[in-house]
C-alpha atoms as a PDB file:
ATOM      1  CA  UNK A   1      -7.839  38.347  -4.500  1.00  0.00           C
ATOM      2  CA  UNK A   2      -7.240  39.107  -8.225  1.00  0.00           C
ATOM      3  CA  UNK A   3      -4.736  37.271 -10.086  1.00  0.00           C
ATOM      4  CA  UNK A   4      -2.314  40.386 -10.411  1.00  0.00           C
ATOM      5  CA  UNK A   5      -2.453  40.330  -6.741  1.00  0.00           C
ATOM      6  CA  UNK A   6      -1.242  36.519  -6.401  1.00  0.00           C
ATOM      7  CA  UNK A   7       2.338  36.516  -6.482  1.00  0.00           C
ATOM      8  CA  UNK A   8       2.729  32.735  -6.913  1.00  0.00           C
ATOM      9  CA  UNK A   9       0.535  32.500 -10.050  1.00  0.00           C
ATOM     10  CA  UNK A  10       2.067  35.582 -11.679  1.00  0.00           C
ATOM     11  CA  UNK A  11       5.267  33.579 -11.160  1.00  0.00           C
ATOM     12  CA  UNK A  12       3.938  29.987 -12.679  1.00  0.00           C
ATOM     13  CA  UNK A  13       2.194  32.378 -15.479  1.00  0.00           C
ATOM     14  CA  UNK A  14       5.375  33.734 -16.405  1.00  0.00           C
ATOM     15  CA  UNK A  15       6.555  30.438 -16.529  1.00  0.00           C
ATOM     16  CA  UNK A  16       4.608  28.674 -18.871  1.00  0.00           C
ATOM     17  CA  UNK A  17       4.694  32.128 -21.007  1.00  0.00           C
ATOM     18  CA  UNK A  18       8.198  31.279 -22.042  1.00  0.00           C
ATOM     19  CA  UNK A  19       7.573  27.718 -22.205  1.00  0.00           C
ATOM     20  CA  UNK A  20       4.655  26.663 -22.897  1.00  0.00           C
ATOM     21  CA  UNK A  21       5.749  22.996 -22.830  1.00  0.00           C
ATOM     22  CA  UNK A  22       6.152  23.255 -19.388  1.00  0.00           C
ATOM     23  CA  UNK A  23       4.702  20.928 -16.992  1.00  0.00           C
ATOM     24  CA  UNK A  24       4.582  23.918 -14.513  1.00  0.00           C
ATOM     25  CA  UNK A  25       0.824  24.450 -16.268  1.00  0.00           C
ATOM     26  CA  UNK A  26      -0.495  21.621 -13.677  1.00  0.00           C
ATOM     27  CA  UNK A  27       0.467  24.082 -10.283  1.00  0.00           C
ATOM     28  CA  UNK A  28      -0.891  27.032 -12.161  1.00  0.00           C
ATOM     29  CA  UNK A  29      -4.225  25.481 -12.943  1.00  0.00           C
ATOM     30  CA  UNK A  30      -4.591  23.790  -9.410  1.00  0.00           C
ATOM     31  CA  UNK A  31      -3.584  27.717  -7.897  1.00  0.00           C
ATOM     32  CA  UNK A  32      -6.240  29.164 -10.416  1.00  0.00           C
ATOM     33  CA  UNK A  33      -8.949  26.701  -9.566  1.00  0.00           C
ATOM     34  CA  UNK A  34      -7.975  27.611  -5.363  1.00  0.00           C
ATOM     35  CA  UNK A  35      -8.507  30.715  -6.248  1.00  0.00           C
ATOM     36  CA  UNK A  36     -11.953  30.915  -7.506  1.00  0.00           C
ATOM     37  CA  UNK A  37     -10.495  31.468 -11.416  1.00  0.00           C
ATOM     38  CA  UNK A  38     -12.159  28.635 -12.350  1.00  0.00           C
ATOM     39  CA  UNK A  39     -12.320  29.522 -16.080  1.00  0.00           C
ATOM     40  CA  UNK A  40      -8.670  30.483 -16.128  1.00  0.00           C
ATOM     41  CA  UNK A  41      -7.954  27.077 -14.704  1.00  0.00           C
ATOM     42  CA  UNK A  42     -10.281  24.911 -17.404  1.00  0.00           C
ATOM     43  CA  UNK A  43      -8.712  26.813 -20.389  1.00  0.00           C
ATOM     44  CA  UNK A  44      -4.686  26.792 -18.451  1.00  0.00           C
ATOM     45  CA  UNK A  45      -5.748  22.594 -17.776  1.00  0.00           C
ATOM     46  CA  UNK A  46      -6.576  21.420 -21.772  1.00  0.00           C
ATOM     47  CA  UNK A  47      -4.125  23.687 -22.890  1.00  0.00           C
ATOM     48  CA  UNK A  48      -1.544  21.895 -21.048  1.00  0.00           C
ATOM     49  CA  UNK A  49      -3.325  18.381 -21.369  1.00  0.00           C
ATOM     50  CA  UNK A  50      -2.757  18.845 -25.030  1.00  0.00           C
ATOM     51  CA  UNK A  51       0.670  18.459 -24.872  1.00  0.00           C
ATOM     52  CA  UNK A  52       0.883  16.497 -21.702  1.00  0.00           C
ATOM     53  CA  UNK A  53      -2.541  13.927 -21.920  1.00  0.00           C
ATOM     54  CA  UNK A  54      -1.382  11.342 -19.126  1.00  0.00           C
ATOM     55  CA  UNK A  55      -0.820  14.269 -16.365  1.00  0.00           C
ATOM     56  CA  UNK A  56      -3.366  12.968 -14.478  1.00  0.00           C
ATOM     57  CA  UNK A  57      -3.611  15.411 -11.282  1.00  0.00           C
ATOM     58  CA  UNK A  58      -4.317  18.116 -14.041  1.00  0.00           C
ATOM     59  CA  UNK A  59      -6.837  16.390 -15.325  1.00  0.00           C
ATOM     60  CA  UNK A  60      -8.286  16.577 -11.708  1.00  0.00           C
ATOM     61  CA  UNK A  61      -8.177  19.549 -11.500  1.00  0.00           C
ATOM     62  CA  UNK A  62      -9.702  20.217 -14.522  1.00  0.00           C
ATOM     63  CA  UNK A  63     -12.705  17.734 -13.649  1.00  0.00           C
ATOM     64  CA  UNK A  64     -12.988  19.699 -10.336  1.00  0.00           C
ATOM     65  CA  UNK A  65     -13.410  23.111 -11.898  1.00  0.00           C
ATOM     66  CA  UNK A  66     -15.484  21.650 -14.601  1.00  0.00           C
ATOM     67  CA  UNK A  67     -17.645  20.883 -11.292  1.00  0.00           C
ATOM     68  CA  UNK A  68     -17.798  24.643  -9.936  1.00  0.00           C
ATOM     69  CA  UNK A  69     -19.006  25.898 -13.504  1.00  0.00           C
ATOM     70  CA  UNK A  70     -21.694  23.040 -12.950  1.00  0.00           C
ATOM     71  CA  UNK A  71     -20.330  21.088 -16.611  1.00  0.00           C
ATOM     72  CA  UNK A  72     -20.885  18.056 -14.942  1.00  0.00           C
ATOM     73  CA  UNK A  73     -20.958  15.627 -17.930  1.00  0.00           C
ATOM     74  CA  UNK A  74     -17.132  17.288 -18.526  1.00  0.00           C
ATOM     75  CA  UNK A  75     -16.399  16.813 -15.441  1.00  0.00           C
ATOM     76  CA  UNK A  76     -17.413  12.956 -15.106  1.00  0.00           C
ATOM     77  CA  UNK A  77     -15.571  12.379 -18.514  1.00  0.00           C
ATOM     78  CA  UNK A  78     -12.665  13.898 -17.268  1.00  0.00           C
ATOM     79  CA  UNK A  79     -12.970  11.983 -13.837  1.00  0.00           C
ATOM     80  CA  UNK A  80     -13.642   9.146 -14.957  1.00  0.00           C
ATOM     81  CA  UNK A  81     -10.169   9.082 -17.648  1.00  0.00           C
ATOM     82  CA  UNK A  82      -8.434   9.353 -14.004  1.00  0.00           C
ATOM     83  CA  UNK A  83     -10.268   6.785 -11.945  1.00  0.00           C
ATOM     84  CA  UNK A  84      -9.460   4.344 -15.463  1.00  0.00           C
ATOM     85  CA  UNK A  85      -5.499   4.762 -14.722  1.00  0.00           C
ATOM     86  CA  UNK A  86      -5.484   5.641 -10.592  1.00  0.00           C
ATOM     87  CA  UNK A  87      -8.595   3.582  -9.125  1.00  0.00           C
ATOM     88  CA  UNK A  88      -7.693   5.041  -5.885  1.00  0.00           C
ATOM     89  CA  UNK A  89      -7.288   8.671  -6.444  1.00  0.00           C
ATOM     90  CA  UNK A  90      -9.138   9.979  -3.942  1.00  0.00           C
ATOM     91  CA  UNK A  91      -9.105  13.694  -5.356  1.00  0.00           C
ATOM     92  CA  UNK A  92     -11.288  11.613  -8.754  1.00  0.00           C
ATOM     93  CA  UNK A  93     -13.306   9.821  -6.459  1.00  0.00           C
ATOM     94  CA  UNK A  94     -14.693  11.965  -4.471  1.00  0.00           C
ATOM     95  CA  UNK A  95     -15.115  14.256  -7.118  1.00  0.00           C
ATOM     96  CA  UNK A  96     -17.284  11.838  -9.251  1.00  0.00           C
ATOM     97  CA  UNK A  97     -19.404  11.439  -5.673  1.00  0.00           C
ATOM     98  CA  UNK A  98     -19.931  15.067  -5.802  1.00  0.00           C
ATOM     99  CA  UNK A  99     -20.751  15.053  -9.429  1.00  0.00           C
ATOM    100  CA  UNK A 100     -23.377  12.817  -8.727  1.00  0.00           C
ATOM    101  CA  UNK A 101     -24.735  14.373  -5.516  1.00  0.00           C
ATOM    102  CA  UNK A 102     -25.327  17.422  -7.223  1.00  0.00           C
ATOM    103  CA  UNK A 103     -27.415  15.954  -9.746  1.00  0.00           C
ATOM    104  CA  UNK A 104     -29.602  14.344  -7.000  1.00  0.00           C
ATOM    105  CA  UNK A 105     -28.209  10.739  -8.170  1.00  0.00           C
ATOM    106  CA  UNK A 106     -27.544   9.691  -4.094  1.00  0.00           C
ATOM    107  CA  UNK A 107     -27.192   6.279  -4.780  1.00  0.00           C
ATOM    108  CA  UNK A 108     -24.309   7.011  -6.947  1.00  0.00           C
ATOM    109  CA  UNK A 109     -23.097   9.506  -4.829  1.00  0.00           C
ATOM    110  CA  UNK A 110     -23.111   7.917  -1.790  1.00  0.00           C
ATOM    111  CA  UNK A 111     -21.527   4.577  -3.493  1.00  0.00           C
ATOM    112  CA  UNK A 112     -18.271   7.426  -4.241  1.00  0.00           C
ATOM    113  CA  UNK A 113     -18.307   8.774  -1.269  1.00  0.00           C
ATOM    114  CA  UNK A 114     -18.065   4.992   0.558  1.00  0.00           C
ATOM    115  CA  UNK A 115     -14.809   4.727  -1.602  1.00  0.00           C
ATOM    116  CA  UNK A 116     -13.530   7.903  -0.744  1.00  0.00           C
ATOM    117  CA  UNK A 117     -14.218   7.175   3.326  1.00  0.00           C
ATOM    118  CA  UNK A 118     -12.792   3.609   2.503  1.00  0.00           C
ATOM    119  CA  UNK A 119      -9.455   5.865   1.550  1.00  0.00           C
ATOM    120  CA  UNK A 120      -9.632   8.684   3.716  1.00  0.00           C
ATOM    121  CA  UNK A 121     -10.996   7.423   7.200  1.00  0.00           C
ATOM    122  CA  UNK A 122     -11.951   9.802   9.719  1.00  0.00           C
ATOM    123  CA  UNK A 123     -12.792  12.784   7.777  1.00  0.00           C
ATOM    124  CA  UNK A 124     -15.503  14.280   9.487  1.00  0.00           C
ATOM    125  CA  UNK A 125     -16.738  16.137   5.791  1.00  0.00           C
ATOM    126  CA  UNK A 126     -16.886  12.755   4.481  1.00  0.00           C
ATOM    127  CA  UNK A 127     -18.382  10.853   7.948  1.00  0.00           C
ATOM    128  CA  UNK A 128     -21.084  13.978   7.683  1.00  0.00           C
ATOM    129  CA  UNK A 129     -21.850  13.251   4.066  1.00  0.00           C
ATOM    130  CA  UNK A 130     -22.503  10.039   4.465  1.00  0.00           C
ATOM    131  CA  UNK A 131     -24.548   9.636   7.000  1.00  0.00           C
ATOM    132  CA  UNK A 132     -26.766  12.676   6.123  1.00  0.00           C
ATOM    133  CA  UNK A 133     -26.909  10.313   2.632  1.00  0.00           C
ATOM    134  CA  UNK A 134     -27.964   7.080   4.508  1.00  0.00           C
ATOM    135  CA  UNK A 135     -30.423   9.074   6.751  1.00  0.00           C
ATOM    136  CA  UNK A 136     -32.149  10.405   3.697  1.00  0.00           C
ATOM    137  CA  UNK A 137     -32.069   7.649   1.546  1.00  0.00           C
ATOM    138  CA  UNK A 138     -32.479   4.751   4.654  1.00  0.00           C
ATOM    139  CA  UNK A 139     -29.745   3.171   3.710  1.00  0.00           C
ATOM    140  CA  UNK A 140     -27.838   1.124   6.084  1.00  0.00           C
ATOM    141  CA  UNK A 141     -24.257   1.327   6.452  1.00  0.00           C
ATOM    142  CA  UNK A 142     -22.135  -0.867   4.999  1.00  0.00           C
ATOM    143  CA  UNK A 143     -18.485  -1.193   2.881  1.00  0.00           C
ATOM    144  CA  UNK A 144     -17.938   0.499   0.020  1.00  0.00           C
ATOM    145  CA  UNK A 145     -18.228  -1.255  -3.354  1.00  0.00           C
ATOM    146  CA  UNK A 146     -16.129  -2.015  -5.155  1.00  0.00           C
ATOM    147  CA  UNK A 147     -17.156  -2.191  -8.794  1.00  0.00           C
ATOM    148  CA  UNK A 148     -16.855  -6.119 -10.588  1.00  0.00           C
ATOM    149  CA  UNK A 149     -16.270  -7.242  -6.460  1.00  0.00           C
ATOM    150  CA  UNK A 150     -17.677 -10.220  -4.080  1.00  0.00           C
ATOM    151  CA  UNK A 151     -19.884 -10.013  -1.502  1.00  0.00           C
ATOM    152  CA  UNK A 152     -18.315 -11.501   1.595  1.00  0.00           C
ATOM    153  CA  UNK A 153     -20.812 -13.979   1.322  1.00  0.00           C
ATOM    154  CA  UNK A 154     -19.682 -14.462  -2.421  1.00  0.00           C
ATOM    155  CA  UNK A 155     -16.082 -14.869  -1.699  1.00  0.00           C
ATOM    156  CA  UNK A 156     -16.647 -17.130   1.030  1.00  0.00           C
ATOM    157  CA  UNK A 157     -18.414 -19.566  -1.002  1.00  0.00           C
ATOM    158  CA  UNK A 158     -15.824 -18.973  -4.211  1.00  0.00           C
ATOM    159  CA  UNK A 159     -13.210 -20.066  -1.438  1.00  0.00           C
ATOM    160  CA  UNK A 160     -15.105 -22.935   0.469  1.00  0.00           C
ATOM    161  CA  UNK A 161     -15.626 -24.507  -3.449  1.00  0.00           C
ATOM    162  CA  UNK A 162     -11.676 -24.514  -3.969  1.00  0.00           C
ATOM    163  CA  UNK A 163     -10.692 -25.785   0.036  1.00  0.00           C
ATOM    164  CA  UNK A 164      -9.710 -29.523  -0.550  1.00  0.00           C
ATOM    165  CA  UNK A 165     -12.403 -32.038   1.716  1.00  0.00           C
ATOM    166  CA  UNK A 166     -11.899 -33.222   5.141  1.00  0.00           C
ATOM    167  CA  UNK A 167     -10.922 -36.500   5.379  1.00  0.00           C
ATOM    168  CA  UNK A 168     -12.457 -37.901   8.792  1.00  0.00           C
ATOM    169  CA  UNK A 169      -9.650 -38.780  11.330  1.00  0.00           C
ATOM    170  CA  UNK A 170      -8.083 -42.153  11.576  1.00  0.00           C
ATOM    171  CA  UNK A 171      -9.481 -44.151  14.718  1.00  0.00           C
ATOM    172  CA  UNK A 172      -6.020 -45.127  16.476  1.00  0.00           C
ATOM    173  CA  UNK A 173      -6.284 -48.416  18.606  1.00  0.00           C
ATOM    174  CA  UNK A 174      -5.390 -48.409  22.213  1.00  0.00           C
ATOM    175  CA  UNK A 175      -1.863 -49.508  22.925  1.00  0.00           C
ATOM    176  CA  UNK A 176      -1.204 -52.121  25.792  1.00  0.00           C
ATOM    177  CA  UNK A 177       1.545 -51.665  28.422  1.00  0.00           C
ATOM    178  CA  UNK A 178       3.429 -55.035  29.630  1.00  0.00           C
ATOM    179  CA  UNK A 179       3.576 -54.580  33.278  1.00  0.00           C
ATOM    180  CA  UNK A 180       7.504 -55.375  32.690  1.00  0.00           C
ATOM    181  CA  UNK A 181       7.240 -52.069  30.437  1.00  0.00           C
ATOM    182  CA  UNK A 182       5.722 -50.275  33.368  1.00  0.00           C
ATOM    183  CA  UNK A 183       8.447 -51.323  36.090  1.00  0.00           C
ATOM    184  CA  UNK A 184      11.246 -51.520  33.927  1.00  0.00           C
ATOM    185  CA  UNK A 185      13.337 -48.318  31.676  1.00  0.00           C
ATOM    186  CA  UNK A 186      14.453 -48.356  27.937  1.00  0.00           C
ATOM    187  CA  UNK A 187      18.139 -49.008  27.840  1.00  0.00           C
ATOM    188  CA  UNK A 188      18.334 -45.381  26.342  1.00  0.00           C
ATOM    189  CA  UNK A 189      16.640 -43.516  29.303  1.00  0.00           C
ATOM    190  CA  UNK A 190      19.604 -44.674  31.269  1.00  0.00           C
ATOM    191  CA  UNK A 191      23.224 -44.118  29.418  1.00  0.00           C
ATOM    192  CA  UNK A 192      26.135 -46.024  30.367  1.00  0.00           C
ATOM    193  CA  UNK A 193      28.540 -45.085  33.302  1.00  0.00           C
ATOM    194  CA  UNK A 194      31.612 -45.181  31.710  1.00  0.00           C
ATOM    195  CA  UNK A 195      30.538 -43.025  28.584  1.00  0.00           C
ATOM    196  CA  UNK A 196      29.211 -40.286  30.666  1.00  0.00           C
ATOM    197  CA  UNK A 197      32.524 -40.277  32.756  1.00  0.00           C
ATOM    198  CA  UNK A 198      34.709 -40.274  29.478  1.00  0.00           C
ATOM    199  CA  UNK A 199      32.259 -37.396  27.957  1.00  0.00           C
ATOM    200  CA  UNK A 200      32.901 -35.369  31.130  1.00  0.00           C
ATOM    201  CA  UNK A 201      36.545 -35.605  31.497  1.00  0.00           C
ATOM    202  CA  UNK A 202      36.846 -34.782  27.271  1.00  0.00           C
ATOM    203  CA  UNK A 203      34.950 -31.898  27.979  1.00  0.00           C
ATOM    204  CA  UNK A 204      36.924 -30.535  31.046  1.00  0.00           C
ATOM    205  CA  UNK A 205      40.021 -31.435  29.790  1.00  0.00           C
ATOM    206  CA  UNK A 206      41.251 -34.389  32.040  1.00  0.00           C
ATOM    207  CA  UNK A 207      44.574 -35.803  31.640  1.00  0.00           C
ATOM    208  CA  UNK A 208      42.457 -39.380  32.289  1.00  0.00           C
ATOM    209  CA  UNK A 209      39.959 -38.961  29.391  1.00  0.00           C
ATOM    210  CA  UNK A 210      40.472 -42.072  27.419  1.00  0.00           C
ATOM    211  CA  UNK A 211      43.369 -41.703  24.912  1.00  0.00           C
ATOM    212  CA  UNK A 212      42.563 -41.140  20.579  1.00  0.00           C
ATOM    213  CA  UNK A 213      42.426 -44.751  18.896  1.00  0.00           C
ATOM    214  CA  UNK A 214      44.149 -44.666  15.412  1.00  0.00           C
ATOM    215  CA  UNK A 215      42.705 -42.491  12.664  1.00  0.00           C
ATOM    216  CA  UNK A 216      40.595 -41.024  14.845  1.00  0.00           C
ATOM    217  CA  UNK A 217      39.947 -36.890  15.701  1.00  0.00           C
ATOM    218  CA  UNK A 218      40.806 -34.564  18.437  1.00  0.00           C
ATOM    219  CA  UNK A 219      37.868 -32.613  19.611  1.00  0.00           C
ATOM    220  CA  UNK A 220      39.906 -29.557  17.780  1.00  0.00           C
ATOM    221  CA  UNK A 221      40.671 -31.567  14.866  1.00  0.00           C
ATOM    222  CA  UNK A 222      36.829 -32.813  13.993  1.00  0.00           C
ATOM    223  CA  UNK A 223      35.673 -28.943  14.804  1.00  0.00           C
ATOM    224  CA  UNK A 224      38.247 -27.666  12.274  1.00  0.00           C
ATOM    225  CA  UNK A 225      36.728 -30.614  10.051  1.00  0.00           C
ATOM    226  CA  UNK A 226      33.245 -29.477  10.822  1.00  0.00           C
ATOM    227  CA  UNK A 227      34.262 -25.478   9.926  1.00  0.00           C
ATOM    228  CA  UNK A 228      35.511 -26.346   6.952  1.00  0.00           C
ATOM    229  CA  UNK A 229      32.682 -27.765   5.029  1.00  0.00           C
ATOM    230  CA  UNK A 230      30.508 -25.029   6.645  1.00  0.00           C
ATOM    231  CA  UNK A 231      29.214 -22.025   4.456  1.00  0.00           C
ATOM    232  CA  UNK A 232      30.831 -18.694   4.820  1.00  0.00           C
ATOM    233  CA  UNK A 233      28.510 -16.056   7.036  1.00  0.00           C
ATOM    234  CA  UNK A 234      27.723 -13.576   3.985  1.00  0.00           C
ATOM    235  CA  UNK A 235      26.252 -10.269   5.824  1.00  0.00           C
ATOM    236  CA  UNK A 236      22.752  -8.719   5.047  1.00  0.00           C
ATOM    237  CA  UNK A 237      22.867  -6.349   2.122  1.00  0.00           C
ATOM    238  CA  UNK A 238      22.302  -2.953   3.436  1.00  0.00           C
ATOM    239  CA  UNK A 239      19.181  -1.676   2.629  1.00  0.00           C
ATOM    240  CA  UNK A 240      17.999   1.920   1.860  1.00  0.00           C
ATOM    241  CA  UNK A 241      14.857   3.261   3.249  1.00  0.00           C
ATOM    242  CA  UNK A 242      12.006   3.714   0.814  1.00  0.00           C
ATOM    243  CA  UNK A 243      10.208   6.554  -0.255  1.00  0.00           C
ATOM    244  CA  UNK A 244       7.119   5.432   1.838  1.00  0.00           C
ATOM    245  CA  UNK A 245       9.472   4.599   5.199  1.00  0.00           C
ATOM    246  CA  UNK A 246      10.722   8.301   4.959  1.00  0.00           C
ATOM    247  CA  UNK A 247       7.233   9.958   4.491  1.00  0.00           C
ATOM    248  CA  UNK A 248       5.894   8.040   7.349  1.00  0.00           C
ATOM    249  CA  UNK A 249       8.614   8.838   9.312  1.00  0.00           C
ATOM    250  CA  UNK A 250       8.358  12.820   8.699  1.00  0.00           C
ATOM    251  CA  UNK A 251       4.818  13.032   8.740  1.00  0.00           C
ATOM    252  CA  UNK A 252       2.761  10.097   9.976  1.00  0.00           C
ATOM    253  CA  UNK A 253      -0.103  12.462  11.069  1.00  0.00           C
ATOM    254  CA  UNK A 254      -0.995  12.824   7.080  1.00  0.00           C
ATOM    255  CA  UNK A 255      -1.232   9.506   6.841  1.00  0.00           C
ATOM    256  CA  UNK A 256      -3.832   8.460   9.272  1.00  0.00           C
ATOM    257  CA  UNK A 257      -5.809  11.497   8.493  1.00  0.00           C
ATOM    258  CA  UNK A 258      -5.120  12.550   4.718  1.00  0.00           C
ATOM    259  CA  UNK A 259      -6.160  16.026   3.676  1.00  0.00           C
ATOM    260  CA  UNK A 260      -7.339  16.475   0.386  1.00  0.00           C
ATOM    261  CA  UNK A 261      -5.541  19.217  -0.549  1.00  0.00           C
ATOM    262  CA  UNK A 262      -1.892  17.939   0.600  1.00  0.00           C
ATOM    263  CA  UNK A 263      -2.877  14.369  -1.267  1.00  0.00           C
ATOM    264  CA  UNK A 264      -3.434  16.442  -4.530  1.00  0.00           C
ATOM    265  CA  UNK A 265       0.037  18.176  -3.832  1.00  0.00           C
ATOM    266  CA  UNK A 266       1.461  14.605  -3.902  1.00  0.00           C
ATOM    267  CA  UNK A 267      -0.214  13.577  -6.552  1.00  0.00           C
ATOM    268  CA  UNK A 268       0.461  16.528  -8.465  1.00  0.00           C
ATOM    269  CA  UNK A 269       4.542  16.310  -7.602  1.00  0.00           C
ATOM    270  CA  UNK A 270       4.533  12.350  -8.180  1.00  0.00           C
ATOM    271  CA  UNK A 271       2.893  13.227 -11.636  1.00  0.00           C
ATOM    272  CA  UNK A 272       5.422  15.522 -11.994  1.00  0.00           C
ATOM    273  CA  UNK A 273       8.078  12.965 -12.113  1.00  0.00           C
ATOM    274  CA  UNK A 274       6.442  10.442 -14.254  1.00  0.00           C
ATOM    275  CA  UNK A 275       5.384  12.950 -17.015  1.00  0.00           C
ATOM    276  CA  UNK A 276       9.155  14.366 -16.655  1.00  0.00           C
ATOM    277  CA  UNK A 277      10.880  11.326 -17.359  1.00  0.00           C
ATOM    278  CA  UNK A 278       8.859  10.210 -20.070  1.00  0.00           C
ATOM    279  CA  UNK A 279       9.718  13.574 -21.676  1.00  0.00           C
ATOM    280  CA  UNK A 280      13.513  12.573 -21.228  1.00  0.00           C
ATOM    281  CA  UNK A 281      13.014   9.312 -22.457  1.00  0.00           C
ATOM    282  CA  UNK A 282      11.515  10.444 -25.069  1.00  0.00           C
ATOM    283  CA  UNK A 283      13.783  13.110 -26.103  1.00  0.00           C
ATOM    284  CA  UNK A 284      16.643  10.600 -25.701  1.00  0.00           C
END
């Protein structure tokens, strides 16, 4: 399809044609590079990154079409610019894995394309990459790395080195049981007669309960006491549901599986928002 043919580009074209300040340059390049325009979508990218340098899914998308022109050097500076502010951008990532496959580099590539399986579990293009990467290579499967990381051997050590020592346990001696221990109860195990009879007529409300000595408290009285010095019941704060409650609750299906294309659309709108509020703070 040519671009005249694209409605949705000649729309974002027209766009940034009467203002070319306009952050709309971002959607165009990511439809031009979709497209197969992949020089349209270089040139429409660093235009736009000239004015906007910290849109990061356009740089993306400029690294990615850098990668279909085979620039790869561009591409991996561009890539790597991302990866600097987003380490997990997934779109970057798995771009710098390709960047590296296609220069025959697989032990880069398949160190990338670990991360990007690390973020994106269960893709079968990734799952398939890999493993055709280990079977070539004979490299076992293992985590991804993570650059400046521990080994799990490593951090286990780092953390045994800070756990305080254990102190042995201290012997206890063996108590010995009077026989008139044995055959006799504690005083407490058995209360008084009379005080269980005057607890159970206060509670049922017998006429006989045992009458108030002076300055003492009704039941009602010391509970009114009691309630008094008691802290007020202050309810929870209501709270609003975030931004990530709501997307998982619309669409939880993108989140155990993430396509690469929707992520890049989030990206790209999340971007969006950053790069316009800067320019209104800015312009405040």
């Amino acid at each position: 399809m040519s671009v005249a043919d694209n409605p949705r580009i000649e729309e974002l074209r027209r766009r940034v044609q009467r203002d070319p300040s306009s952050i709309a340059f971002a959607q165009l390049g990511e439809e031009y590079r979709r497209a197969g325009h992949f020089d349209e979508a270089i040139k429409t990218c660093r235009t736009g990154l000239a004015r906007h340098p910290s849109y990061l899914s356009a740089r993306v998308t400029l690294g990615r079409a850098l990668i279909e022109t085979r620039e790869f050097d561009a591409a991996e500076a561009e890539l790597s610019v991302v990866l600097k502010a987003a380490p997990e951008n997934l779109a970057a990532i798995r771009g710098l894995a390709d960047v590296h496959h296609q220069r025959g580099d697989l032990g880069k590539a398949l160190t990338f394309y670990r991360r990007a399986l690390a973020l994106a579990k269960h893709d079968p293009d990734l799952e398939q990459t890999v493993d055709d990467i280990e079977r070539i290579t004979g490299t076992a499967s293992g985590p991804a790395e993570v650059p400046g990381g521990l080994s799990f051997e490593q951090a286990q050590d780092e953390f045994m080195s800070f756990a305080p020592p254990m102190a042995p346990a201290a012997r206890q001696e063996p108590t010995v049981t009077t026989p008139a221990a044995e055959t006799s109860p504690l005083a407490s195990d058995t209360p008084d007669l009379e005080s269980v009879l005057d607890l159970e007529a206060l509670m049922m409300g017998d006429a006989s309960a045992p009458a108030e000595g002076p300055g003492e408290l009704s039941v009602e009285q010391a509970s009114d006491e009691f309630m008094s010095f008691a802290p007020p019941i202050v309810p929870a704060p209501h709270q609003q549901p975030t931004v990530t409650a709501l997307v998982t609750e619309m669409n939880p299906p993108v989140l155990d599986n993430p396509d690469l294309e929707s992520l890049s659309d989030l990206e790209a709108f999340l971007d969006a928002i950053t790069v316009y509020r800067q320019g209104s703070a800015s312009s405040s």
